[in-house]
C-alpha atoms as a PDB file:
ATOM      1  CA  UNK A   1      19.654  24.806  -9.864  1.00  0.00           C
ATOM      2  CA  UNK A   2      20.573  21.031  -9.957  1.00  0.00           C
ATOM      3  CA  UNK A   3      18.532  18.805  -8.000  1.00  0.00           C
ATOM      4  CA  UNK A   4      20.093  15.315  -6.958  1.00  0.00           C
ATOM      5  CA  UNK A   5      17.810  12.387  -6.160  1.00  0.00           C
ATOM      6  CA  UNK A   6      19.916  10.159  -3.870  1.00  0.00           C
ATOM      7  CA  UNK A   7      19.825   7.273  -1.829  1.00  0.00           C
ATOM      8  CA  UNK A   8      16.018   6.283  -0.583  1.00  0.00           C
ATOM      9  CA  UNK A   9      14.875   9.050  -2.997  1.00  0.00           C
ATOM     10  CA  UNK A  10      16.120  11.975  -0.900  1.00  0.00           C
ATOM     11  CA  UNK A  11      16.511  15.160  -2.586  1.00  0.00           C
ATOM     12  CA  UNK A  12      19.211  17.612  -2.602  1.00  0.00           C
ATOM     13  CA  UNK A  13      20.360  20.733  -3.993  1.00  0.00           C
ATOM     14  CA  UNK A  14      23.807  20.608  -5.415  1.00  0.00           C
ATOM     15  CA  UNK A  15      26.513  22.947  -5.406  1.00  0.00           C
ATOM     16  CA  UNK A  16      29.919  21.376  -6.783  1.00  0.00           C
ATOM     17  CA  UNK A  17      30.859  18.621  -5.762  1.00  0.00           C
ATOM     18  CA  UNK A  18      28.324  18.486  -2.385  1.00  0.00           C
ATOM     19  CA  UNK A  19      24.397  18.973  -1.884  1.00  0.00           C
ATOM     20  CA  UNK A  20      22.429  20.074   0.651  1.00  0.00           C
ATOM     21  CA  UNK A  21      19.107  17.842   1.308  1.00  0.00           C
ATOM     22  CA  UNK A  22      15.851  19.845   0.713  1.00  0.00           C
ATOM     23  CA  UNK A  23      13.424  16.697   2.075  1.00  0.00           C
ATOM     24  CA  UNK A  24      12.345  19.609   4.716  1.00  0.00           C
ATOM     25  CA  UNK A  25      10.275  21.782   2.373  1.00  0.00           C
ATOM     26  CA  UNK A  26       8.498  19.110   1.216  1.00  0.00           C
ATOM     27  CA  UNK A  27       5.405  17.232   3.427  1.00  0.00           C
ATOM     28  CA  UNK A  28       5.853  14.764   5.403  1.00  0.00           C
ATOM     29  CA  UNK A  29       2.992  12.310   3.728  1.00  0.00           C
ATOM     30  CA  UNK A  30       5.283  12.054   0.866  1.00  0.00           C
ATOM     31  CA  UNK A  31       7.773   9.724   3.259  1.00  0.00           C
ATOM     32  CA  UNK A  32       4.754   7.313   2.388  1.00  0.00           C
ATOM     33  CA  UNK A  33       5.381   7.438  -1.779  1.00  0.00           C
ATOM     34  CA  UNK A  34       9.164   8.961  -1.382  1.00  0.00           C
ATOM     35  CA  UNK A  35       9.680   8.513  -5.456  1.00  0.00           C
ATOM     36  CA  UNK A  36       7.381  10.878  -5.980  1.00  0.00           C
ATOM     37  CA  UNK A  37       9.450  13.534  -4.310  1.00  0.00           C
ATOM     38  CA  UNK A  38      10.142  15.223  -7.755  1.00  0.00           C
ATOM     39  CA  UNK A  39       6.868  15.329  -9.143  1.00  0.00           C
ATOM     40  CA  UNK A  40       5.411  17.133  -5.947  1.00  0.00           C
ATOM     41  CA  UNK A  41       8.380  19.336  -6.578  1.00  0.00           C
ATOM     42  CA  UNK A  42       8.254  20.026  -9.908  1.00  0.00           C
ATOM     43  CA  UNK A  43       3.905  20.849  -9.822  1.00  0.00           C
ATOM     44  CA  UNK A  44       5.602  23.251  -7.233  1.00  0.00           C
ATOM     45  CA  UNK A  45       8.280  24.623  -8.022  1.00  0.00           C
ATOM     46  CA  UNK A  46       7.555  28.187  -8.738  1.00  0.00           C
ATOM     47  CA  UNK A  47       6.264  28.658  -4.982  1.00  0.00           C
ATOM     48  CA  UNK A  48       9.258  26.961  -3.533  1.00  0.00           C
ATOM     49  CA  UNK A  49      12.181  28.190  -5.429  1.00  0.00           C
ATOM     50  CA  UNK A  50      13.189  31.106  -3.382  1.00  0.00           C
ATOM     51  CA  UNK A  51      13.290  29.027  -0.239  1.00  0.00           C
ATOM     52  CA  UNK A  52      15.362  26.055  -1.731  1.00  0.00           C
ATOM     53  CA  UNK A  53      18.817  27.592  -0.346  1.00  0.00           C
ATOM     54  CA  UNK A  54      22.223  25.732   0.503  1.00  0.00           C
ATOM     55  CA  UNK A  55      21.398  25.107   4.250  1.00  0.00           C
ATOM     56  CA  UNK A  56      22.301  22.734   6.849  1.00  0.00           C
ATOM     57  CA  UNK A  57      24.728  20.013   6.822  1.00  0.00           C
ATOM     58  CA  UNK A  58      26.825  19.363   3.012  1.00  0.00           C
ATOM     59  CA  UNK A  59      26.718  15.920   2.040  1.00  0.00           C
ATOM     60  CA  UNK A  60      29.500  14.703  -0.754  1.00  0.00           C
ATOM     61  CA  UNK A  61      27.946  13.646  -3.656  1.00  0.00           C
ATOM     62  CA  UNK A  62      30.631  11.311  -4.094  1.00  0.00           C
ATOM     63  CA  UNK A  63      29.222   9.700  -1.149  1.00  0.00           C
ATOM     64  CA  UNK A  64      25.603   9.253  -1.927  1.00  0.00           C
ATOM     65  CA  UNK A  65      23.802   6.630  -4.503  1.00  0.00           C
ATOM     66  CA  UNK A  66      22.463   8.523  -7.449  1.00  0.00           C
ATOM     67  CA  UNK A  67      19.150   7.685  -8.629  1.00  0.00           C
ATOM     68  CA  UNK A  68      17.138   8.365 -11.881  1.00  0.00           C
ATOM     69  CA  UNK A  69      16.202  12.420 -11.431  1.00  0.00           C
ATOM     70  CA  UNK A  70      12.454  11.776 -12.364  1.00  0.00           C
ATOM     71  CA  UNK A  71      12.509   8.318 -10.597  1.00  0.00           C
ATOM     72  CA  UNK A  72       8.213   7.933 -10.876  1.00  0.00           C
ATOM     73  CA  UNK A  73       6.777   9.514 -14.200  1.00  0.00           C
ATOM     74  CA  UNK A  74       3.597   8.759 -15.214  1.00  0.00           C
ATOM     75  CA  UNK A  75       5.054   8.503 -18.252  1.00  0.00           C
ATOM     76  CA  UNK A  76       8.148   8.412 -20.423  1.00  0.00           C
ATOM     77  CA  UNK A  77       7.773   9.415 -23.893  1.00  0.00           C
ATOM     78  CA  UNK A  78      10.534   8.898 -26.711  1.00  0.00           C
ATOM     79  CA  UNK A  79      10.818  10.267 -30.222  1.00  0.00           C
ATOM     80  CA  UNK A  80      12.229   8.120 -33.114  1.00  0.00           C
ATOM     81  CA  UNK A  81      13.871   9.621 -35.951  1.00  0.00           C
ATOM     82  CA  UNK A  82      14.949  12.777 -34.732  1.00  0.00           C
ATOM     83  CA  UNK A  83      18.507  13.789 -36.307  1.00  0.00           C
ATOM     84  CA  UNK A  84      18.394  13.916 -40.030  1.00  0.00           C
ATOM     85  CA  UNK A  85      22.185  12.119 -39.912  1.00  0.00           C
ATOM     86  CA  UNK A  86      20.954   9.267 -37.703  1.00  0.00           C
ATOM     87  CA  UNK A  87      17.802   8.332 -40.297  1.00  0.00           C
ATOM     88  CA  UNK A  88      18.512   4.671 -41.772  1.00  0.00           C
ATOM     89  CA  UNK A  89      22.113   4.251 -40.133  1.00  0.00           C
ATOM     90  CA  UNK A  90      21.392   1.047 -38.810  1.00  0.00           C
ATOM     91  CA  UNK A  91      19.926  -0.562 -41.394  1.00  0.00           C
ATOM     92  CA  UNK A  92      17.506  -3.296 -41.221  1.00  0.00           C
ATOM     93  CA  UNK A  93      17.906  -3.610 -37.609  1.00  0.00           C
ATOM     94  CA  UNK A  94      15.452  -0.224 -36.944  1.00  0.00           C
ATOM     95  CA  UNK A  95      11.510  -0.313 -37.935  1.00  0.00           C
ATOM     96  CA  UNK A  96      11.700   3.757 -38.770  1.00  0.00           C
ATOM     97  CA  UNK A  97      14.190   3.577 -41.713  1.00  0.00           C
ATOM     98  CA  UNK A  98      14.038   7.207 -42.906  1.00  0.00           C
ATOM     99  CA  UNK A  99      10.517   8.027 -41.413  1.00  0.00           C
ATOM    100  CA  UNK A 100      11.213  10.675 -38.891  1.00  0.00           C
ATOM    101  CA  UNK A 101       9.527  11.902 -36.081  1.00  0.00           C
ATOM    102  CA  UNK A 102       7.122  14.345 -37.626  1.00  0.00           C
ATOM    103  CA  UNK A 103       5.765  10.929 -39.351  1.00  0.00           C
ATOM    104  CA  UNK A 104       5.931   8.611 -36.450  1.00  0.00           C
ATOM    105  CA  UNK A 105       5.060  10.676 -33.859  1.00  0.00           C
ATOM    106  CA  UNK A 106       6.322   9.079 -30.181  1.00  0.00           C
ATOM    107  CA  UNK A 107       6.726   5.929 -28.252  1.00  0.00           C
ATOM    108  CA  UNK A 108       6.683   5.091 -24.775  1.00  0.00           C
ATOM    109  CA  UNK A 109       9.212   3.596 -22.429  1.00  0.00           C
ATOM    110  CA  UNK A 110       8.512   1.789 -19.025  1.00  0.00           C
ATOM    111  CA  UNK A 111       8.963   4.028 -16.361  1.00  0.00           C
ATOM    112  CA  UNK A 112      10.610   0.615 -14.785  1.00  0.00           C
ATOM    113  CA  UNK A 113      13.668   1.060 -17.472  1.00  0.00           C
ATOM    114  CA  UNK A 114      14.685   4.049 -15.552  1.00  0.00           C
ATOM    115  CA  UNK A 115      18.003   4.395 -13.786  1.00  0.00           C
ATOM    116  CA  UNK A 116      20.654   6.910 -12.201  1.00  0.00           C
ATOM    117  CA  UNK A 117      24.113   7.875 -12.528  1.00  0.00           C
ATOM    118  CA  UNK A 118      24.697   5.310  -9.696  1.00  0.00           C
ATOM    119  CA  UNK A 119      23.811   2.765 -11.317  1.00  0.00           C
ATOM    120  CA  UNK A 120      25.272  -0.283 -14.220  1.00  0.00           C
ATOM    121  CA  UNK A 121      23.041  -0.824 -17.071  1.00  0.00           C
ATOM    122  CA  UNK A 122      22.623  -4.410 -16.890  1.00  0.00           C
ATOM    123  CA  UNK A 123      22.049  -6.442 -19.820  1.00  0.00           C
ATOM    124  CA  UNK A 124      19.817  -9.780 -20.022  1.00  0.00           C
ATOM    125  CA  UNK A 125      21.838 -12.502 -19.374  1.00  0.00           C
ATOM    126  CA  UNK A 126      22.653 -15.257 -22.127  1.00  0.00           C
ATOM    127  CA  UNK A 127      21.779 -12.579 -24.815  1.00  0.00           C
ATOM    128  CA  UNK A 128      23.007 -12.909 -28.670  1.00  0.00           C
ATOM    129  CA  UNK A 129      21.443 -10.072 -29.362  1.00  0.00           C
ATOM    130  CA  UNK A 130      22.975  -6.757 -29.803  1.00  0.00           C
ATOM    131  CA  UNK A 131      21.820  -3.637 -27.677  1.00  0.00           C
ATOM    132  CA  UNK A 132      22.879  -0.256 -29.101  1.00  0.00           C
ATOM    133  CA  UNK A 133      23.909   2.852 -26.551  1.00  0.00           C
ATOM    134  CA  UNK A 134      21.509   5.749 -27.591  1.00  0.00           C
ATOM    135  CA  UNK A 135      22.797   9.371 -26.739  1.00  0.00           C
ATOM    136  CA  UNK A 136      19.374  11.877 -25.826  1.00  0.00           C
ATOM    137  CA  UNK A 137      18.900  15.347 -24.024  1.00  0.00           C
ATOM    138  CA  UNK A 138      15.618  14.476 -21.546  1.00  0.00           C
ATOM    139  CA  UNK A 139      12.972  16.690 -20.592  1.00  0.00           C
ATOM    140  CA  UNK A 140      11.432  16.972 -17.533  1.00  0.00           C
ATOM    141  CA  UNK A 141       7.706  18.145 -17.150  1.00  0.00           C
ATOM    142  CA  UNK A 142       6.744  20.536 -14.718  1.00  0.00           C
ATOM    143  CA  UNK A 143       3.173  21.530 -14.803  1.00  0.00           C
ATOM    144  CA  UNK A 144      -0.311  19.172 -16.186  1.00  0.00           C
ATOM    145  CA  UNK A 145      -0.257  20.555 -19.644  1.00  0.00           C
ATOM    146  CA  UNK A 146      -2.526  19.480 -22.495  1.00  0.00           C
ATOM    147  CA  UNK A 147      -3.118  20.822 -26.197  1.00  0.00           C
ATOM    148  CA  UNK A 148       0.051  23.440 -25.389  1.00  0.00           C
ATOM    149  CA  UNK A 149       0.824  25.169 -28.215  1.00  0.00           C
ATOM    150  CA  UNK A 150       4.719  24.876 -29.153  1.00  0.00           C
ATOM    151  CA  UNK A 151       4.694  28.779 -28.698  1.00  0.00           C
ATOM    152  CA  UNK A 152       3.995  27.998 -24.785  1.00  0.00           C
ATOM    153  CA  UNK A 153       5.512  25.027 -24.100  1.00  0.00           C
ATOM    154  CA  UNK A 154       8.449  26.561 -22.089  1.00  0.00           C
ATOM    155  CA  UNK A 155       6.308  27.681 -19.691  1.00  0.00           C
ATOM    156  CA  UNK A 156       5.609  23.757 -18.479  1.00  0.00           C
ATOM    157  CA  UNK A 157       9.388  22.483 -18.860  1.00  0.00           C
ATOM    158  CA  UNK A 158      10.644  22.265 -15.427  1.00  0.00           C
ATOM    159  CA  UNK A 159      14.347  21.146 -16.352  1.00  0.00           C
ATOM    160  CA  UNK A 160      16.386  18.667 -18.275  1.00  0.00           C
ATOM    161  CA  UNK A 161      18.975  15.352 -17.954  1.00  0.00           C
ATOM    162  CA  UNK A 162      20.861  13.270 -19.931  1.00  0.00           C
ATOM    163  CA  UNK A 163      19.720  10.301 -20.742  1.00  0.00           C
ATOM    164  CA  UNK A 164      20.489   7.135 -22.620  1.00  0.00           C
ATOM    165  CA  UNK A 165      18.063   5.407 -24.464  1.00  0.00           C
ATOM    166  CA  UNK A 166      19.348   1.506 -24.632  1.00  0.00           C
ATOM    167  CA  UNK A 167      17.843  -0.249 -27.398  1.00  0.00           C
ATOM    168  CA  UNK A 168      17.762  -4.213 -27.854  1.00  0.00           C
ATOM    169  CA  UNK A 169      17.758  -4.545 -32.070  1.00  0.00           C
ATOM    170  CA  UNK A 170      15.600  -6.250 -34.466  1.00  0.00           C
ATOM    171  CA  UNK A 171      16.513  -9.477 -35.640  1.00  0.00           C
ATOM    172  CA  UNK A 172      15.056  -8.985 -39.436  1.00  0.00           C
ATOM    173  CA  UNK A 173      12.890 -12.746 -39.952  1.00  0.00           C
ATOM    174  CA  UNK A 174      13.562 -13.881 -36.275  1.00  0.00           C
ATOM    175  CA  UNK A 175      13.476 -11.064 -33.800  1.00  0.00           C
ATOM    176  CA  UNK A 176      10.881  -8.372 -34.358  1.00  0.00           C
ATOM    177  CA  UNK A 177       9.492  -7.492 -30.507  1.00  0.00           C
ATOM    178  CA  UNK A 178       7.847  -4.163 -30.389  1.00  0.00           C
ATOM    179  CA  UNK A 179       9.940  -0.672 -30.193  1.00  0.00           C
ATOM    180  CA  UNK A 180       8.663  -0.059 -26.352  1.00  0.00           C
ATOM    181  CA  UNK A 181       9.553  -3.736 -25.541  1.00  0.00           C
ATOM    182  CA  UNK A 182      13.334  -3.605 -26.807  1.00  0.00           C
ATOM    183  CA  UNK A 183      13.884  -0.585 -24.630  1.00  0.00           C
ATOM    184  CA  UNK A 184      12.228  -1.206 -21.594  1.00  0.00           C
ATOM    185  CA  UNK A 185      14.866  -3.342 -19.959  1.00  0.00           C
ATOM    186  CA  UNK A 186      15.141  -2.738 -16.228  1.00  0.00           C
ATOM    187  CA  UNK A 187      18.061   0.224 -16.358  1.00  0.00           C
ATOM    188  CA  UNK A 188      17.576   0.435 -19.993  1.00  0.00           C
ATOM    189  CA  UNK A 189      16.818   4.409 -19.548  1.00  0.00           C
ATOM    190  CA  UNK A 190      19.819   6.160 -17.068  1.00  0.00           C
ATOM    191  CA  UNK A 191      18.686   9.711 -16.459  1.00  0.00           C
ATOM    192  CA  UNK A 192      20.566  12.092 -14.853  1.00  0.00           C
ATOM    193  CA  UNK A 193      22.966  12.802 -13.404  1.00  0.00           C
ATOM    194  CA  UNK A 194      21.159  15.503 -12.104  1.00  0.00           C
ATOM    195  CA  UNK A 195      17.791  17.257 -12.766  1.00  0.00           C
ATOM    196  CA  UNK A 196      18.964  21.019 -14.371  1.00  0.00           C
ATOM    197  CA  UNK A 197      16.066  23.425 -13.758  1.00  0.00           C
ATOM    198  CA  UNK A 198      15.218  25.106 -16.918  1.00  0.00           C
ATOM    199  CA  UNK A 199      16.389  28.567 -16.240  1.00  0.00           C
ATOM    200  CA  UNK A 200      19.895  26.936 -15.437  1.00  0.00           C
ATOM    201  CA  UNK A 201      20.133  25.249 -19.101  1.00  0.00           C
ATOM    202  CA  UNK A 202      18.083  28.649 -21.009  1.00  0.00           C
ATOM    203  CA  UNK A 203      17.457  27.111 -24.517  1.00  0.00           C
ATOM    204  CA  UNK A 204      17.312  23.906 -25.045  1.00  0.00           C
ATOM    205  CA  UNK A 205      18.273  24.083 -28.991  1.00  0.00           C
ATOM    206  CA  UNK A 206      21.500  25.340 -28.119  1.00  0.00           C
ATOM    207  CA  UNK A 207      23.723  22.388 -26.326  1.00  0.00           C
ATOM    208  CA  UNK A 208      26.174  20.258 -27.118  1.00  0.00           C
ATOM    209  CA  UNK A 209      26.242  16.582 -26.304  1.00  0.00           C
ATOM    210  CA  UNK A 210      28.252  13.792 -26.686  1.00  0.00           C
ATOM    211  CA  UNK A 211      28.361   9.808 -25.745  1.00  0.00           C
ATOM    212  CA  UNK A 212      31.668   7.844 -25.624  1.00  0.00           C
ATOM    213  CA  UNK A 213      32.445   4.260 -25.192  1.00  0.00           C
ATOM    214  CA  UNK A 214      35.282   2.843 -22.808  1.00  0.00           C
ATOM    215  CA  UNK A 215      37.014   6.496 -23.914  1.00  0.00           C
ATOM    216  CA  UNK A 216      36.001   6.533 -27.734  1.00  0.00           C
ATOM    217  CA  UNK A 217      33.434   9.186 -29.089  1.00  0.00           C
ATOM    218  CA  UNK A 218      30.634   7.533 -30.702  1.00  0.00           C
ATOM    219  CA  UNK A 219      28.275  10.024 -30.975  1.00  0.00           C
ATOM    220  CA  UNK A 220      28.347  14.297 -31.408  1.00  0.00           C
ATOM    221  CA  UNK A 221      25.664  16.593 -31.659  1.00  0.00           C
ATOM    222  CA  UNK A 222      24.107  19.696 -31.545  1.00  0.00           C
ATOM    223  CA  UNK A 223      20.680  20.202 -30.169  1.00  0.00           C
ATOM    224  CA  UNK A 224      19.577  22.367 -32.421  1.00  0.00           C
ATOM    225  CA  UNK A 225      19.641  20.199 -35.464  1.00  0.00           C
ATOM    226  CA  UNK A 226      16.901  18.301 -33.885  1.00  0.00           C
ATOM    227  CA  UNK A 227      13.946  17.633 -36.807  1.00  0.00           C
ATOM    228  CA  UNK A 228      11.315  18.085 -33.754  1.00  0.00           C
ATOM    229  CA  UNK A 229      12.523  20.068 -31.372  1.00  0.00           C
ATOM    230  CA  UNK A 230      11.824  19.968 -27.901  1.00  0.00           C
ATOM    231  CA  UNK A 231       8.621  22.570 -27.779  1.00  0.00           C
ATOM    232  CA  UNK A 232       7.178  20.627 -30.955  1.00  0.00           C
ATOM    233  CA  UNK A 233       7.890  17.667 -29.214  1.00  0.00           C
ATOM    234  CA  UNK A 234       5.574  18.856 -25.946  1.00  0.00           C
ATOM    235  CA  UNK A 235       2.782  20.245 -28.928  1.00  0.00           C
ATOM    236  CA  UNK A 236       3.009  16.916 -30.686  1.00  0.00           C
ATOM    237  CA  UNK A 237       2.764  14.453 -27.208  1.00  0.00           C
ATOM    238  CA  UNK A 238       0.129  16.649 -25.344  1.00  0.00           C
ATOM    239  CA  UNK A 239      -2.130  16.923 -28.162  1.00  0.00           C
ATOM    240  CA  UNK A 240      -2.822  13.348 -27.683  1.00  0.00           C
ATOM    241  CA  UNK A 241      -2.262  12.957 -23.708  1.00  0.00           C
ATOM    242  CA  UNK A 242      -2.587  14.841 -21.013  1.00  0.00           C
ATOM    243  CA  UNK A 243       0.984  15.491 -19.939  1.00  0.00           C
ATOM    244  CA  UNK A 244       1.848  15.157 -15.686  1.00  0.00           C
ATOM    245  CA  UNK A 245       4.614  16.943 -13.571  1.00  0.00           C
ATOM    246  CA  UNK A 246       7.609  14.507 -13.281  1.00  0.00           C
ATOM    247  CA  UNK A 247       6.746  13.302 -17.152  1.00  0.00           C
ATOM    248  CA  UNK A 248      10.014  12.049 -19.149  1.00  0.00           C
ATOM    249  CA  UNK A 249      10.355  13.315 -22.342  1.00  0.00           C
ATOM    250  CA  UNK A 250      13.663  11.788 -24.612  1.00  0.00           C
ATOM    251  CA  UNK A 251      14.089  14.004 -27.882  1.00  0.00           C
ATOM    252  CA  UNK A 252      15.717  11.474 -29.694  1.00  0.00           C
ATOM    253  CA  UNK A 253      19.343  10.230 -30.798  1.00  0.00           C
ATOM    254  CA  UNK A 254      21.699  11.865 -33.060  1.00  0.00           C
ATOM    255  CA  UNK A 255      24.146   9.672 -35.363  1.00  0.00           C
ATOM    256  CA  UNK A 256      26.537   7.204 -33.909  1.00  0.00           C
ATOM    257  CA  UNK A 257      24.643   4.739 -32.108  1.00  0.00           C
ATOM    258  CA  UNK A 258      26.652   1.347 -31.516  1.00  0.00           C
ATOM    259  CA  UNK A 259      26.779  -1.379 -29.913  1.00  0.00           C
ATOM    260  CA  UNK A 260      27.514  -2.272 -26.053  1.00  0.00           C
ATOM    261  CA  UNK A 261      29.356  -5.191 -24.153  1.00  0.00           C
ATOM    262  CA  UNK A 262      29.420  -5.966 -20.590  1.00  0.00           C
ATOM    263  CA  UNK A 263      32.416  -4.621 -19.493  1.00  0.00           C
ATOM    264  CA  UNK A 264      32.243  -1.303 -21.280  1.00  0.00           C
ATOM    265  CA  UNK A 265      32.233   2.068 -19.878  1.00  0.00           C
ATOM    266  CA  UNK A 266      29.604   4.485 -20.847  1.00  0.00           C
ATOM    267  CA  UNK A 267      29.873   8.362 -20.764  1.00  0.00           C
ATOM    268  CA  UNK A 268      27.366  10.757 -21.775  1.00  0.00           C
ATOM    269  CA  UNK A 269      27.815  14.345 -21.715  1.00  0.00           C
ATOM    270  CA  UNK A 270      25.010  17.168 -22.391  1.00  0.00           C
ATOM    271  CA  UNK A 271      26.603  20.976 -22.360  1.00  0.00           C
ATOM    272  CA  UNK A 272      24.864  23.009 -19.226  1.00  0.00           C
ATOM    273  CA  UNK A 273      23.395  19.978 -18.069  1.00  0.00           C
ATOM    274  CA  UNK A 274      26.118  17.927 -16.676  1.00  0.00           C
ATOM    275  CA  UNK A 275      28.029  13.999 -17.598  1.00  0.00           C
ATOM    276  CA  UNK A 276      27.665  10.631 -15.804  1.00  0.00           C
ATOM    277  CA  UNK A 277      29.447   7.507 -16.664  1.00  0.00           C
ATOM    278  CA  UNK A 278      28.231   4.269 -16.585  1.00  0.00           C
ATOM    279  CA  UNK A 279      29.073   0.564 -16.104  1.00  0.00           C
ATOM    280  CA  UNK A 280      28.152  -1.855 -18.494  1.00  0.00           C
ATOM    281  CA  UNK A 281      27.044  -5.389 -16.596  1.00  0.00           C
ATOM    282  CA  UNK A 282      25.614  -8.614 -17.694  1.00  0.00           C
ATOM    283  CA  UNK A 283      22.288  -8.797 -15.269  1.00  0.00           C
ATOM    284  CA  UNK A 284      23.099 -11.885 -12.183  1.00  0.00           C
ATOM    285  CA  UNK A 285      19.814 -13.293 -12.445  1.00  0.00           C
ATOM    286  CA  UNK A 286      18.492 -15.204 -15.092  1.00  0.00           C
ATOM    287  CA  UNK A 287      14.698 -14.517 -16.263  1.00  0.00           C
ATOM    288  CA  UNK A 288      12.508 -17.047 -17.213  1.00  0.00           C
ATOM    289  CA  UNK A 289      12.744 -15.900 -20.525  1.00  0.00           C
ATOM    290  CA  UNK A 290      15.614 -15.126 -22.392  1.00  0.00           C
ATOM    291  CA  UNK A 291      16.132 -13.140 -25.008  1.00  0.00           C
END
């Protein structure tokens, strides 16, 4: 099933090119903390799922603002170094050079980076530096885990997103802010456009994706050529921290990362898990630091 978080964090089932809200199952005290829709959802899921059917009134999708699918995570995690072809492509401007993810473990994001499918990444204002488009299959927790073996870790996945890691780059001698800093932008992390429940997508290792630019394909992969893949990746982050439904997990960036301008066009496009596009803008507001 796809699950559409829309509006003022309403939540929908979608079927084509409508959905049909599902704010009914859920209680009513969550009107009070409406973000966290999808985490109540997600913890549960399997006692709901046979009674989340296409009832009521359609709404377009078309008509509807899409926010991030996992709007309030406790956390967002992020692996570095996770496609063999994508190790060192960047040069000096990256910290991991050809360390990869078994090495470096994970890295955190603000939840406050994420975004939707209805929204424009904005970039700072004034900037000279260069922010890189990052193309990434997210995963979606769905049950507390911690210390899951990789050998069980399906069994807490409650579905998957794309998502687009945007990165600010080093400046080698001037510029060298922390990894979690340089992508924790407000709307530096879209996610969606929808949230694919796991037994929609089947295996994870098995999808296509892509990421183009104003038309161009800049980056082409194949999930399964991941160097952690996505059950390592829930052994490897829960053996440290205890892991929450609604969690954000991004299993890193094949090759082809480049750079964006406002103005651009972004498209990202995960096989069984759907495509968004997004604007690139220059942010209105001017912050009393800039970078």
């Amino acid at each position: 099933m796809k699950i559409a978080v829309y509006d003022d964090f309403q939540l929908g089932a979608v079927d084509g090119e409508v959905l049909y809200p599902i704010g009914h199952l859920l209680p009513e005290a969550l009107d009070a903390v409406p973000d966290t829709r999808v985490n109540w959802l997600a913890r549960h899921w399997s006692a709901m799922h046979p009674d989340v059917v296409r009832q009521g009134v359609p709404v377009p999708v078309a008509d509807v603002r899409l926010r991030a699918c996992s709007p309030a995570p406790r956390h967002v995690f992020a692996l570095p170094g996770n496609y063999h072809a994508h190790l060192g492509e960047i040069g000096a401007m990256t910290v991991s050079g050809q360390r990869t993810a078994n090495e470096m473990g994970f890295f955190l994001k603000a939840p406050g980076s994420l975004a939707g499918a209805g929204d424009a990444i904005e970039l700072p204002p004034g900037s000279a530096r260069r922010f890189d488009h990052e193309c990434e299959l997210a995963v979606i927790i769905g049950a507390p885990a911690f210390e899951v073996q990789a050998d069980r870790a399906a069994e807490v996945v409650f579905g998957y997103a794309c998502a687009v890691d945007v990165t600010m780059r080093i400046d080698p001698g001037n510029h060298e802010e922390d990894r979690s800093m340089r992508k924790s932008f407000k709307t530096f992390t879209p996610l969606g456009p929808f949230l694919v429940t796991a037994d929609e997508v089947g295996d994870p290792h098995e999808l296509r994706s892509h990421l183009r630019v104003n038309g161009e394909e800049r980056q082409s992969a194949f999930t399964g050529d991941m160097i952690v893949n996505v059950w390592q990746a829930i052994e490897l982050i829960s053996s440290v921290v205890p892991l929450s439904p609604g969690d954000v997990i991004l299993t890193g960036t094949p090759a082809g990362v480049g750079p964006l301008r406002a103005g651009d066009e972004v498209e990202i496009g995960i096989e069984r898990v759907g495509s968004m596009r997004l604007p690139v803008t220059e942010r209105k507001t001017t912050p009393p630091r800039v970078f």
